[in-house]
PDB file of N, CA and C in Angstrom:
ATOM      1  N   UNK A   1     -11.305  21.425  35.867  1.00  0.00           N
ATOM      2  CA  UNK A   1     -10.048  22.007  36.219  1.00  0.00           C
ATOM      3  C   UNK A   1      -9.325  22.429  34.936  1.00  0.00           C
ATOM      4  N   UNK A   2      -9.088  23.904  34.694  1.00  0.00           N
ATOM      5  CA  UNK A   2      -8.335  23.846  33.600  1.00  0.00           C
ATOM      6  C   UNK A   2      -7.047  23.679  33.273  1.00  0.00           C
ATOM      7  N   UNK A   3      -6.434  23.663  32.076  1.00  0.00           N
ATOM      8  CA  UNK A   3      -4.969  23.013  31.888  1.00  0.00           C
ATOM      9  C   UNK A   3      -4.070  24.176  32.530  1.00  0.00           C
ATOM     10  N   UNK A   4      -3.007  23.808  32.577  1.00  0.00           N
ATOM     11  CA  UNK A   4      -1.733  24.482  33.258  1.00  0.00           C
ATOM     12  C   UNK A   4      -1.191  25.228  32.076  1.00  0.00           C
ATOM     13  N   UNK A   5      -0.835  26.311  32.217  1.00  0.00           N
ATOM     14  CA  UNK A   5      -1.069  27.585  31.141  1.00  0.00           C
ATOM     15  C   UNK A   5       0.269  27.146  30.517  1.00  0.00           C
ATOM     16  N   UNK A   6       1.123  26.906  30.953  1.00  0.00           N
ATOM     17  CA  UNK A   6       2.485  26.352  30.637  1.00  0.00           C
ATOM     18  C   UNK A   6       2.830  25.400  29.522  1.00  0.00           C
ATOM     19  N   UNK A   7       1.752  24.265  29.322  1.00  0.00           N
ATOM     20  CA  UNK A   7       2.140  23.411  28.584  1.00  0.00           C
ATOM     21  C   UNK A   7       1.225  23.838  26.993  1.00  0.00           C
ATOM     22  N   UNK A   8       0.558  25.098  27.556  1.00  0.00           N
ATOM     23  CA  UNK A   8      -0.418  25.396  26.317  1.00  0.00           C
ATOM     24  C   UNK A   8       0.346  26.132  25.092  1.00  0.00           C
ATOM     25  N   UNK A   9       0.336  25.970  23.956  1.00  0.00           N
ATOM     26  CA  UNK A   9       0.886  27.065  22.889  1.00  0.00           C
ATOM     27  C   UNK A   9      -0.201  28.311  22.574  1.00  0.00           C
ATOM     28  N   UNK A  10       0.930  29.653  22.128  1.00  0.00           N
ATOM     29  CA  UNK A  10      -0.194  30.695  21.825  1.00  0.00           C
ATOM     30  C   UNK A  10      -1.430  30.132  19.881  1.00  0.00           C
ATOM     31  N   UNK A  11      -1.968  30.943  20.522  1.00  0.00           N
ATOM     32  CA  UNK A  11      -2.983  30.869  18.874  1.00  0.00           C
ATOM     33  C   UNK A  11      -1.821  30.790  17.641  1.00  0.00           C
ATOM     34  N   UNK A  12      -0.559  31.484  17.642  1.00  0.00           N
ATOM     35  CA  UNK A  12      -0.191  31.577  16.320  1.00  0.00           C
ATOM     36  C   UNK A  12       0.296  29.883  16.105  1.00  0.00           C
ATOM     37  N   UNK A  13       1.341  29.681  17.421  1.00  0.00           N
ATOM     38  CA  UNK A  13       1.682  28.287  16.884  1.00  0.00           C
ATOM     39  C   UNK A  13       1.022  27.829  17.308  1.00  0.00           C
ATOM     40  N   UNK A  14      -0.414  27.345  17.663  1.00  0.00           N
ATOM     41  CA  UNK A  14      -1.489  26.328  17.255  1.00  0.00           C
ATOM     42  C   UNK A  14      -1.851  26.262  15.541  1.00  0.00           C
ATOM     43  N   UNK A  15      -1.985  27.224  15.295  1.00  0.00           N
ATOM     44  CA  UNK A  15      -2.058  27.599  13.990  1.00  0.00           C
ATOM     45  C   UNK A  15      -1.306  26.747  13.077  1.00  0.00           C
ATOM     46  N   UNK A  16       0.087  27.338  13.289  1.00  0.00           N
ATOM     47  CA  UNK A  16       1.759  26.657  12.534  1.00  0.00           C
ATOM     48  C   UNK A  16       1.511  25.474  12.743  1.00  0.00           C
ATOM     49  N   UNK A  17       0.921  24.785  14.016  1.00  0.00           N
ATOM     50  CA  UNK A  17       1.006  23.269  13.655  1.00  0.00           C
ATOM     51  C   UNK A  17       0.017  22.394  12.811  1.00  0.00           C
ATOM     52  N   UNK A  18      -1.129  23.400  13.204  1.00  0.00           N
ATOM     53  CA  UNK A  18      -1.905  22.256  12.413  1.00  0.00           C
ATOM     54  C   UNK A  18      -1.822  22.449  11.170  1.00  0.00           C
ATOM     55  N   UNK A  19      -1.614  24.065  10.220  1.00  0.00           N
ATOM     56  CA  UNK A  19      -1.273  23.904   8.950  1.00  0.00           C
ATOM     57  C   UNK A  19       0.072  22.735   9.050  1.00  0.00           C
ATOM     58  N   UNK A  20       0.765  23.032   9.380  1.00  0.00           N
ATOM     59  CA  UNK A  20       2.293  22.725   9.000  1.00  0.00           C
ATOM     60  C   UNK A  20       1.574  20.809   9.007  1.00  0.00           C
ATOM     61  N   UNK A  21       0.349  20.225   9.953  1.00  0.00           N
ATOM     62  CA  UNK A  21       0.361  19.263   9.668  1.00  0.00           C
ATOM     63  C   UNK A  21      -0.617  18.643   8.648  1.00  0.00           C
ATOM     64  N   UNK A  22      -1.299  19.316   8.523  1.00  0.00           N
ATOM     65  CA  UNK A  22      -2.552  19.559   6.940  1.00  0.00           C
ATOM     66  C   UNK A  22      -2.003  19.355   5.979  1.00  0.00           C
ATOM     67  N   UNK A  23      -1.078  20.782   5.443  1.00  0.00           N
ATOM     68  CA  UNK A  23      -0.655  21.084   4.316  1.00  0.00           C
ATOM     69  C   UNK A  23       0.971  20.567   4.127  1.00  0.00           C
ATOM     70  N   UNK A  24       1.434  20.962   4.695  1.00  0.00           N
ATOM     71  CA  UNK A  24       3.004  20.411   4.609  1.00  0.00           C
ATOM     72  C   UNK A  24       2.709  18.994   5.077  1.00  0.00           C
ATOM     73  N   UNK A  25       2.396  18.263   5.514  1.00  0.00           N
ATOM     74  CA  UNK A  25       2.149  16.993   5.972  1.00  0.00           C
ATOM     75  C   UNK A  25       1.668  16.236   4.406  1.00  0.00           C
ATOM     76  N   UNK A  26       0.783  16.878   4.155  1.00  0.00           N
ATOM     77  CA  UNK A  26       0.820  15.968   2.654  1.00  0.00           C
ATOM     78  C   UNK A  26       1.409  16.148   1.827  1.00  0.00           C
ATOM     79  N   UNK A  27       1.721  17.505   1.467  1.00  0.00           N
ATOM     80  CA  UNK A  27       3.213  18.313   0.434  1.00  0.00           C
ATOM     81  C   UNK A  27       4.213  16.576   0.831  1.00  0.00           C
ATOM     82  N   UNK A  28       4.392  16.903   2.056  1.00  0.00           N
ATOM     83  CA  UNK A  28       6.048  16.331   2.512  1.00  0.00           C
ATOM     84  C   UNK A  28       5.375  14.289   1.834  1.00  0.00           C
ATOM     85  N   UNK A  29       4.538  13.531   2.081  1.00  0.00           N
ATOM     86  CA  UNK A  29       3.718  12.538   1.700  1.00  0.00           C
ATOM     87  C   UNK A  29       3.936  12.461   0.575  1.00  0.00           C
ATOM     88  N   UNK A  30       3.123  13.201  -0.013  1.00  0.00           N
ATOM     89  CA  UNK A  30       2.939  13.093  -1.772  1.00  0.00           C
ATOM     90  C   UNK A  30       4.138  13.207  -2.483  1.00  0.00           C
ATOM     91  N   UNK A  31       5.349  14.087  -2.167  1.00  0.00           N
ATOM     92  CA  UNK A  31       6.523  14.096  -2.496  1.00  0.00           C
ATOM     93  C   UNK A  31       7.371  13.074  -2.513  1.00  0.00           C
ATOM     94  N   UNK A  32       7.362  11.884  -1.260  1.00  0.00           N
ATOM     95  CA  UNK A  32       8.020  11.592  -0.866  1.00  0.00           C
ATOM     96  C   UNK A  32       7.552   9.654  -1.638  1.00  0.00           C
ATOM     97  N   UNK A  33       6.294   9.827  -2.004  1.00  0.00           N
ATOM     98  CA  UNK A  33       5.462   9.097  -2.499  1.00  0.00           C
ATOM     99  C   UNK A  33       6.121   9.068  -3.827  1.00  0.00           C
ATOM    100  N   UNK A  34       6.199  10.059  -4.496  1.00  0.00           N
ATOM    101  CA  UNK A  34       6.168  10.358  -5.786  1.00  0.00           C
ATOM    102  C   UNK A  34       7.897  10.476  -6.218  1.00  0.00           C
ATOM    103  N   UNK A  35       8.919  10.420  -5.317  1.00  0.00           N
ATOM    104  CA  UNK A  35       9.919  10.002  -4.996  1.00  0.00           C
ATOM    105  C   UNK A  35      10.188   8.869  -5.120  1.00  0.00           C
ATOM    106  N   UNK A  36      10.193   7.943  -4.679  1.00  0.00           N
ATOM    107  CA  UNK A  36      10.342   6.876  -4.406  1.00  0.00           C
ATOM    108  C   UNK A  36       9.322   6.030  -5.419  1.00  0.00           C
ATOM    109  N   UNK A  37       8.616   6.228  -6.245  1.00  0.00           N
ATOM    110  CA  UNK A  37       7.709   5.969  -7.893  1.00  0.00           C
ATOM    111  C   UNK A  37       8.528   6.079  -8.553  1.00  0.00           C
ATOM    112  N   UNK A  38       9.765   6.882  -8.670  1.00  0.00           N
ATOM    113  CA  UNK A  38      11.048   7.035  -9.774  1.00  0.00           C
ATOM    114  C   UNK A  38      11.513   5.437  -9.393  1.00  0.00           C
ATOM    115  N   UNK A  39      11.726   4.943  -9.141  1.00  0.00           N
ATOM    116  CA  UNK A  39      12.679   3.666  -8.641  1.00  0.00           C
ATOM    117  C   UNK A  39      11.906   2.768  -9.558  1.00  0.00           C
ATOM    118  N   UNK A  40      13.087   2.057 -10.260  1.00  0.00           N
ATOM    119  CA  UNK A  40      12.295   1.267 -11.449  1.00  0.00           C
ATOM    120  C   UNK A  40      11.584   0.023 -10.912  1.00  0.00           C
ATOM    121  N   UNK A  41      12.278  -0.751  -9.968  1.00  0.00           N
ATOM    122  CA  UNK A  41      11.242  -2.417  -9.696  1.00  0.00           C
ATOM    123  C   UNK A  41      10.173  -1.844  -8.701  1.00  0.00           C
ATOM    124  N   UNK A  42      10.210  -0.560  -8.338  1.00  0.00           N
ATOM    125  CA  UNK A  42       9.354  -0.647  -7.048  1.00  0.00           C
ATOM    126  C   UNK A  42       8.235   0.697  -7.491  1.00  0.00           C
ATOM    127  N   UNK A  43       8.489   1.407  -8.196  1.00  0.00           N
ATOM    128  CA  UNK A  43       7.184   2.304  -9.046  1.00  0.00           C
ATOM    129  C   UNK A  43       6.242   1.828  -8.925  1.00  0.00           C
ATOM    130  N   UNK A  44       5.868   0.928 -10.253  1.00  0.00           N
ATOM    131  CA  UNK A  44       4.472   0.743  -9.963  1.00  0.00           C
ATOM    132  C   UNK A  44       3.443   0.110  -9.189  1.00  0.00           C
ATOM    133  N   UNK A  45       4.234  -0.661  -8.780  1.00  0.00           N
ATOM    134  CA  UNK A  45       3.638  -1.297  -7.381  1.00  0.00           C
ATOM    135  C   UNK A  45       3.301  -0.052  -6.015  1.00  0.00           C
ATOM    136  N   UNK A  46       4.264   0.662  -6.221  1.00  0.00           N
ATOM    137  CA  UNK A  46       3.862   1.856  -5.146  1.00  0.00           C
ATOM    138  C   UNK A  46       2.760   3.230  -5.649  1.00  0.00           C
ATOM    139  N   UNK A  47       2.556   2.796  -6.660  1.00  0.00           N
ATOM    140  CA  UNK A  47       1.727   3.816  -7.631  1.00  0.00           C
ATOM    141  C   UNK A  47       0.438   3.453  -7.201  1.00  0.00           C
ATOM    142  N   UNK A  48      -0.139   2.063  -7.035  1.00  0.00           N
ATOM    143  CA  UNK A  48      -0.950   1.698  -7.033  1.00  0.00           C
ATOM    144  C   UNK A  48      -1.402   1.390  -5.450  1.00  0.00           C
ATOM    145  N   UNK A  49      -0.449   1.158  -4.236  1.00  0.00           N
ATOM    146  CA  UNK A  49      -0.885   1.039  -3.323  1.00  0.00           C
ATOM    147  C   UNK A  49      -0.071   2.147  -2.451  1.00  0.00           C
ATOM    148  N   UNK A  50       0.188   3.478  -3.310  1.00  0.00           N
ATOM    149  CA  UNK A  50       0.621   4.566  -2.496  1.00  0.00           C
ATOM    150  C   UNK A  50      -0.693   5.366  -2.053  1.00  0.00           C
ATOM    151  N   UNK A  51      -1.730   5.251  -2.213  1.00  0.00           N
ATOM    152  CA  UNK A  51      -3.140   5.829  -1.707  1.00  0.00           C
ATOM    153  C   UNK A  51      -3.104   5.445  -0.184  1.00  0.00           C
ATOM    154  N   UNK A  52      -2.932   4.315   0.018  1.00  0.00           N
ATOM    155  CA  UNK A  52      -3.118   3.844   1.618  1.00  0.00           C
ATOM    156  C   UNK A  52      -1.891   3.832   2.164  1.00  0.00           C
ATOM    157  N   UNK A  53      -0.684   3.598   1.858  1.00  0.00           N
ATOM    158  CA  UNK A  53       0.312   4.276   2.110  1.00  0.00           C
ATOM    159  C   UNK A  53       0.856   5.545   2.366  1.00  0.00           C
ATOM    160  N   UNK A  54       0.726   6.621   1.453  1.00  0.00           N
ATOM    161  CA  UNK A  54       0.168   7.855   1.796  1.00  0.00           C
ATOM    162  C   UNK A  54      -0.610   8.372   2.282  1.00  0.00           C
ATOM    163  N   UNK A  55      -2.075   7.935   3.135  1.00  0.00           N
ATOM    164  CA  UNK A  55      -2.389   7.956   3.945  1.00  0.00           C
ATOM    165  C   UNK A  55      -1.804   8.102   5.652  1.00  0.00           C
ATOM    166  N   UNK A  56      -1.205   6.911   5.531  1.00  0.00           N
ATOM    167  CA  UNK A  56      -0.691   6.642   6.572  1.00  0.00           C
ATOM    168  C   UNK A  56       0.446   7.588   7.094  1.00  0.00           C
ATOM    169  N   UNK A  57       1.087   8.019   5.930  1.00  0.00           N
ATOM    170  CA  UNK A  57       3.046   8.489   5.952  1.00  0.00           C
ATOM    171  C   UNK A  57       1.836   9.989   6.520  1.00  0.00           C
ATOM    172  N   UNK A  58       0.845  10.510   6.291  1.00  0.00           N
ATOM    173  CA  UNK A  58       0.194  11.582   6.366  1.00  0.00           C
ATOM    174  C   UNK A  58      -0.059  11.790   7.626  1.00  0.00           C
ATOM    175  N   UNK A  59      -1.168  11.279   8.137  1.00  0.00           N
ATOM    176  CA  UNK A  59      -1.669  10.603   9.787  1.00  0.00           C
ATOM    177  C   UNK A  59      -0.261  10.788  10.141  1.00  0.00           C
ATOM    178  N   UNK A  60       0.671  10.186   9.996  1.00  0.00           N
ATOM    179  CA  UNK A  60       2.333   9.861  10.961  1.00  0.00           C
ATOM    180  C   UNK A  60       2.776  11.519  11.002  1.00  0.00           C
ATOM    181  N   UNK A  61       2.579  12.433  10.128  1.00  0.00           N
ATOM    182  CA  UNK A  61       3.507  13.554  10.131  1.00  0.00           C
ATOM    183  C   UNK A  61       2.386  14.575  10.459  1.00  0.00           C
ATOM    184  N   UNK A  62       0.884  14.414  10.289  1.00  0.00           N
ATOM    185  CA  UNK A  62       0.356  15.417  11.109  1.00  0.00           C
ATOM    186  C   UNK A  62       0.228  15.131  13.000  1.00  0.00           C
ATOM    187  N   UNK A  63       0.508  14.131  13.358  1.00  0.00           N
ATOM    188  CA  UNK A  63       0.734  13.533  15.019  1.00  0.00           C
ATOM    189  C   UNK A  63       2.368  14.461  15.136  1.00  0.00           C
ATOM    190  N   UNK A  64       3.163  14.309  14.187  1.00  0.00           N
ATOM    191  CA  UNK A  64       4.924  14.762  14.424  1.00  0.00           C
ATOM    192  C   UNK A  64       4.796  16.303  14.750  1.00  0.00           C
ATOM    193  N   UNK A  65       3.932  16.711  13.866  1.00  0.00           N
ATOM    194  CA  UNK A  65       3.852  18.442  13.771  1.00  0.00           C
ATOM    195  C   UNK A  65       2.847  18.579  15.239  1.00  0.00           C
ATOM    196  N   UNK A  66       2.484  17.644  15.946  1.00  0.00           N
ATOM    197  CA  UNK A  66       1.573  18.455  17.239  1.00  0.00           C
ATOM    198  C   UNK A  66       2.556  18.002  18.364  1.00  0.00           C
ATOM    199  N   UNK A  67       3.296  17.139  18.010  1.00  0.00           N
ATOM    200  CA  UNK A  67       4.071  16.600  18.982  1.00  0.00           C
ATOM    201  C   UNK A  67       5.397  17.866  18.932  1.00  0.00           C
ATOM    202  N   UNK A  68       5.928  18.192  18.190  1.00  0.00           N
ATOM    203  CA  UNK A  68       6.925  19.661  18.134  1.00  0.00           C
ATOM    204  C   UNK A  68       6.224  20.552  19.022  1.00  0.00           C
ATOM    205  N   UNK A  69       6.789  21.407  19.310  1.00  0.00           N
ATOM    206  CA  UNK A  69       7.052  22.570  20.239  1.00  0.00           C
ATOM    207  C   UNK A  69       6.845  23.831  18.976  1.00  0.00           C
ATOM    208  N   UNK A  70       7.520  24.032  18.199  1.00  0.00           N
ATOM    209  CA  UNK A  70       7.678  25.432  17.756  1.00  0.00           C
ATOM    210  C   UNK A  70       6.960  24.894  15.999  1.00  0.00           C
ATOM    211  N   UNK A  71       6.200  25.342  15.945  1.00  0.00           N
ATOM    212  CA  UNK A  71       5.556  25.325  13.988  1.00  0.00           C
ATOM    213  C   UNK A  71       6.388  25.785  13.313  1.00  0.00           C
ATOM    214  N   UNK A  72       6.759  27.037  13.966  1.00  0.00           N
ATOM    215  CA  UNK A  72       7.976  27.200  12.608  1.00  0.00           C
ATOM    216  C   UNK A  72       8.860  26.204  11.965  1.00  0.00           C
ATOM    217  N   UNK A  73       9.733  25.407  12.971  1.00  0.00           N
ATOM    218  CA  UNK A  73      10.437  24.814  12.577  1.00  0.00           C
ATOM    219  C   UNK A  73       9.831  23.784  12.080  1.00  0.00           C
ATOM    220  N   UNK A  74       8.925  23.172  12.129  1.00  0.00           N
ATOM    221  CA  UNK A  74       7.931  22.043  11.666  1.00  0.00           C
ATOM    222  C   UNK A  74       7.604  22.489  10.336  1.00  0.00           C
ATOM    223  N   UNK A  75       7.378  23.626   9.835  1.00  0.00           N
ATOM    224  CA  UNK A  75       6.973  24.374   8.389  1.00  0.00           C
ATOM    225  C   UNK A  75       8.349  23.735   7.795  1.00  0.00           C
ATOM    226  N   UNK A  76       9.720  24.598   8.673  1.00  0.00           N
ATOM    227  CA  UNK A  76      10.746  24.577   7.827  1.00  0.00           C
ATOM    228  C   UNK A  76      11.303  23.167   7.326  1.00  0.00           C
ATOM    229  N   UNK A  77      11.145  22.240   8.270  1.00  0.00           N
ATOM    230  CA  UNK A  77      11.453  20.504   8.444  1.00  0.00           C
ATOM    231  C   UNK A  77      10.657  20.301   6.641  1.00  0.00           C
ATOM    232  N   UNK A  78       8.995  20.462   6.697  1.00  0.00           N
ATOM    233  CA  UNK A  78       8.645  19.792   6.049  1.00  0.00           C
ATOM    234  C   UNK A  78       8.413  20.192   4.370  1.00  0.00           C
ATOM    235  N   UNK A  79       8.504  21.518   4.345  1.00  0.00           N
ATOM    236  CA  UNK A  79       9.036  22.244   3.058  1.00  0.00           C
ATOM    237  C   UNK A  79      10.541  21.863   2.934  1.00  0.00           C
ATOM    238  N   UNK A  80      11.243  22.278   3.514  1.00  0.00           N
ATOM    239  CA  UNK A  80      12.909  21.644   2.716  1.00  0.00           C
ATOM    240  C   UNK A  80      12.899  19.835   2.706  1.00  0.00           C
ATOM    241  N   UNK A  81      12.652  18.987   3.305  1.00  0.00           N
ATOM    242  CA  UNK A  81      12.254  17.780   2.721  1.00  0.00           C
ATOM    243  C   UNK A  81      11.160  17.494   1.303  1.00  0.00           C
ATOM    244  N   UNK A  82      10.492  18.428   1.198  1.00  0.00           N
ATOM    245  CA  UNK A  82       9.391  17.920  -0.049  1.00  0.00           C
ATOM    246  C   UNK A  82      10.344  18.991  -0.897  1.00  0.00           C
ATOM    247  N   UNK A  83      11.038  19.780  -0.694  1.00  0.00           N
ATOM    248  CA  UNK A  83      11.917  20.692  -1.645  1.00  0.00           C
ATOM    249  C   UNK A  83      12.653  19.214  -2.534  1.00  0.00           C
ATOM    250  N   UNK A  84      13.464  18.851  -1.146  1.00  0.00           N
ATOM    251  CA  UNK A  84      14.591  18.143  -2.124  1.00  0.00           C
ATOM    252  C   UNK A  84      14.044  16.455  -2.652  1.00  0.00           C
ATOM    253  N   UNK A  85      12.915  16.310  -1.986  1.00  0.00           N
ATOM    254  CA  UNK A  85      12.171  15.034  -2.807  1.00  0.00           C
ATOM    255  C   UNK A  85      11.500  15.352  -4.251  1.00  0.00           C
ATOM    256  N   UNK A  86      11.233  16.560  -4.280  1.00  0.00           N
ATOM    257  CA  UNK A  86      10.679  16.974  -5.700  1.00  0.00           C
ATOM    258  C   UNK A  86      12.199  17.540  -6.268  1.00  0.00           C
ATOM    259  N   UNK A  87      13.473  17.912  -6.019  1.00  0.00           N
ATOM    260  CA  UNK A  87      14.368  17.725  -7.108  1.00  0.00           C
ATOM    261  C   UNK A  87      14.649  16.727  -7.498  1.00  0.00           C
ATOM    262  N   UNK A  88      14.218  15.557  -6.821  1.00  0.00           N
ATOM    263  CA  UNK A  88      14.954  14.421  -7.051  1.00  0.00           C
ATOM    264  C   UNK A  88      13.979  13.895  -7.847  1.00  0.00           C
ATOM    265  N   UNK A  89      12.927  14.311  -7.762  1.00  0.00           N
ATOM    266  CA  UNK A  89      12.061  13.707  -8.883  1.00  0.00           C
ATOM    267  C   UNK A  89      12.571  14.242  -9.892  1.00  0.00           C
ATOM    268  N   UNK A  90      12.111  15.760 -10.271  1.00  0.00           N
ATOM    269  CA  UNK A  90      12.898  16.506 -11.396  1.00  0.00           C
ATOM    270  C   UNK A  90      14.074  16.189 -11.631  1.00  0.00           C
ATOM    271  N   UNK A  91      15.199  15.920 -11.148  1.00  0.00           N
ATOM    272  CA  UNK A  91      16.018  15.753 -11.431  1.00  0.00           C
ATOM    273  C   UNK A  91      16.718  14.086 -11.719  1.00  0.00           C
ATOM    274  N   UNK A  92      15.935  13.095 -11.336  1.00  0.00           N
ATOM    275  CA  UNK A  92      15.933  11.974 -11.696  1.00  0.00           C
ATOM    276  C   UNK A  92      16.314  11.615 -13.363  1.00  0.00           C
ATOM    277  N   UNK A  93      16.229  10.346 -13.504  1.00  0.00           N
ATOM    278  CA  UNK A  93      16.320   9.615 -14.955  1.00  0.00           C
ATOM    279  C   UNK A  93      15.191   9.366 -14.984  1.00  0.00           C
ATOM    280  N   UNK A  94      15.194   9.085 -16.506  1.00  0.00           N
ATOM    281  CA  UNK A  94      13.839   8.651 -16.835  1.00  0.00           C
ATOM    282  C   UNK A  94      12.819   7.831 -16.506  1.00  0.00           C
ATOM    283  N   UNK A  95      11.247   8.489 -16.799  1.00  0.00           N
ATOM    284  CA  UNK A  95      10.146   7.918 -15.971  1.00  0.00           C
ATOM    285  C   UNK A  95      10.136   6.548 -16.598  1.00  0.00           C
ATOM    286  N   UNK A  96       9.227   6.106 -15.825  1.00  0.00           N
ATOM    287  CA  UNK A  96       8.742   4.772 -15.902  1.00  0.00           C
ATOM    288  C   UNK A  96       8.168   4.437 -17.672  1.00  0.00           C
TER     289      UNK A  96
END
Protein backbone atom coordinates (compact mmCIF):
# COMPACT_ATOMS: atom_id res chain seq x y z
CA UNK A 1 0.00 0.00 0.00
CA UNK A 2 1.63 3.15 -0.78
CA UNK A 3 2.14 6.22 1.52
CA UNK A 4 -0.44 9.03 1.52
CA UNK A 5 0.95 11.66 -0.88
CA UNK A 6 0.31 14.28 1.79
CA UNK A 7 2.68 13.50 4.40
CA UNK A 8 5.45 13.03 1.63
CA UNK A 9 8.00 16.07 0.87
CA UNK A 10 8.95 17.08 -2.80
CA UNK A 11 12.65 15.91 -4.01
CA UNK A 12 13.97 19.46 -3.31
CA UNK A 13 13.16 19.43 0.44
CA UNK A 14 14.15 15.83 0.81
CA UNK A 15 17.24 17.08 -0.41
CA UNK A 16 17.37 20.39 2.17
CA UNK A 17 16.97 17.93 4.83
CA UNK A 18 19.26 15.54 4.55
CA UNK A 19 22.07 18.02 3.53
CA UNK A 20 20.91 20.47 6.13
CA UNK A 21 21.36 17.16 8.37
CA UNK A 22 24.88 15.86 6.99
CA UNK A 23 26.48 19.03 6.58
CA UNK A 24 25.01 21.69 8.75
CA UNK A 25 24.42 19.04 11.39
CA UNK A 26 28.09 18.71 11.91
CA UNK A 27 29.05 22.50 10.95
CA UNK A 28 26.35 23.26 13.85
CA UNK A 29 28.35 20.03 16.30
CA UNK A 30 31.79 20.88 15.65
CA UNK A 31 31.09 24.54 16.33
CA UNK A 32 29.34 24.14 19.15
CA UNK A 33 32.03 21.56 20.38
CA UNK A 34 34.70 23.88 19.72
CA UNK A 35 32.69 26.56 21.62
CA UNK A 36 32.35 25.38 24.58
CA UNK A 37 36.62 24.08 24.45
CA UNK A 38 37.08 27.99 25.03
CA UNK A 39 35.83 27.52 28.71
CA UNK A 40 38.85 27.21 30.85
CA UNK A 41 38.00 24.15 33.62
CA UNK A 42 36.00 22.36 31.07
CA UNK A 43 38.29 22.52 27.58
CA UNK A 44 40.27 19.95 27.87
CA UNK A 45 38.39 17.46 29.21
CA UNK A 46 35.87 18.16 26.35
CA UNK A 47 38.71 18.11 23.79
CA UNK A 48 39.33 14.78 24.51
CA UNK A 49 35.93 13.20 24.93
CA UNK A 50 34.24 15.63 22.37
CA UNK A 51 34.68 12.75 19.56
CA UNK A 52 31.80 10.73 21.18
CA UNK A 53 30.10 13.58 22.25
CA UNK A 54 30.03 15.08 18.98
CA UNK A 55 28.92 12.21 17.67
CA UNK A 56 26.03 12.12 19.45
CA UNK A 57 25.09 16.22 19.43
CA UNK A 58 25.35 15.00 15.39
CA UNK A 59 22.94 11.80 15.29
CA UNK A 60 20.53 14.38 17.62
CA UNK A 61 20.47 17.21 14.85
CA UNK A 62 20.45 15.02 11.76
CA UNK A 63 16.90 13.12 13.41
CA UNK A 64 15.85 17.34 14.14
CA UNK A 65 16.41 18.23 10.40
CA UNK A 66 13.98 15.08 9.22
CA UNK A 67 11.70 15.74 11.88
CA UNK A 68 11.14 19.71 10.40
CA UNK A 69 8.81 20.27 7.72
CA UNK A 70 10.58 22.89 5.55
CA UNK A 71 14.84 22.46 4.93
CA UNK A 72 15.06 25.76 4.36
CA UNK A 73 14.50 26.81 7.57
CA UNK A 74 16.54 23.90 9.03
CA UNK A 75 19.65 25.27 6.69
CA UNK A 76 18.83 28.70 8.17
CA UNK A 77 18.47 27.35 12.11
CA UNK A 78 21.76 25.59 11.67
CA UNK A 79 24.13 28.03 9.79
CA UNK A 80 23.16 31.13 12.02
CA UNK A 81 23.82 28.96 15.21
CA UNK A 82 27.38 27.64 14.00
CA UNK A 83 27.67 31.49 12.68
CA UNK A 84 27.47 32.82 16.15
CA UNK A 85 29.30 29.75 17.94
CA UNK A 86 32.29 30.37 15.70
CA UNK A 87 32.23 34.27 16.70
CA UNK A 88 32.34 33.35 19.92
CA UNK A 89 35.14 31.31 19.41
CA UNK A 90 36.87 34.10 17.39
CA UNK A 91 35.89 36.39 19.41
CA UNK A 92 36.60 34.82 22.79
CA UNK A 93 39.76 35.34 25.26
CA UNK A 94 42.48 33.56 25.15
CA UNK A 95 43.06 29.87 24.17
CA UNK A 96 43.84 27.35 26.40
Amino acid sequence: MPANQKYLSSPLQRFLKISAGLIGGYLLATSFHLALARIPFIGLNLLFSGAFSGFVCWVGLMVLAFVARNGWWVWAIYLGLSFIFAAAIHLGGPSL
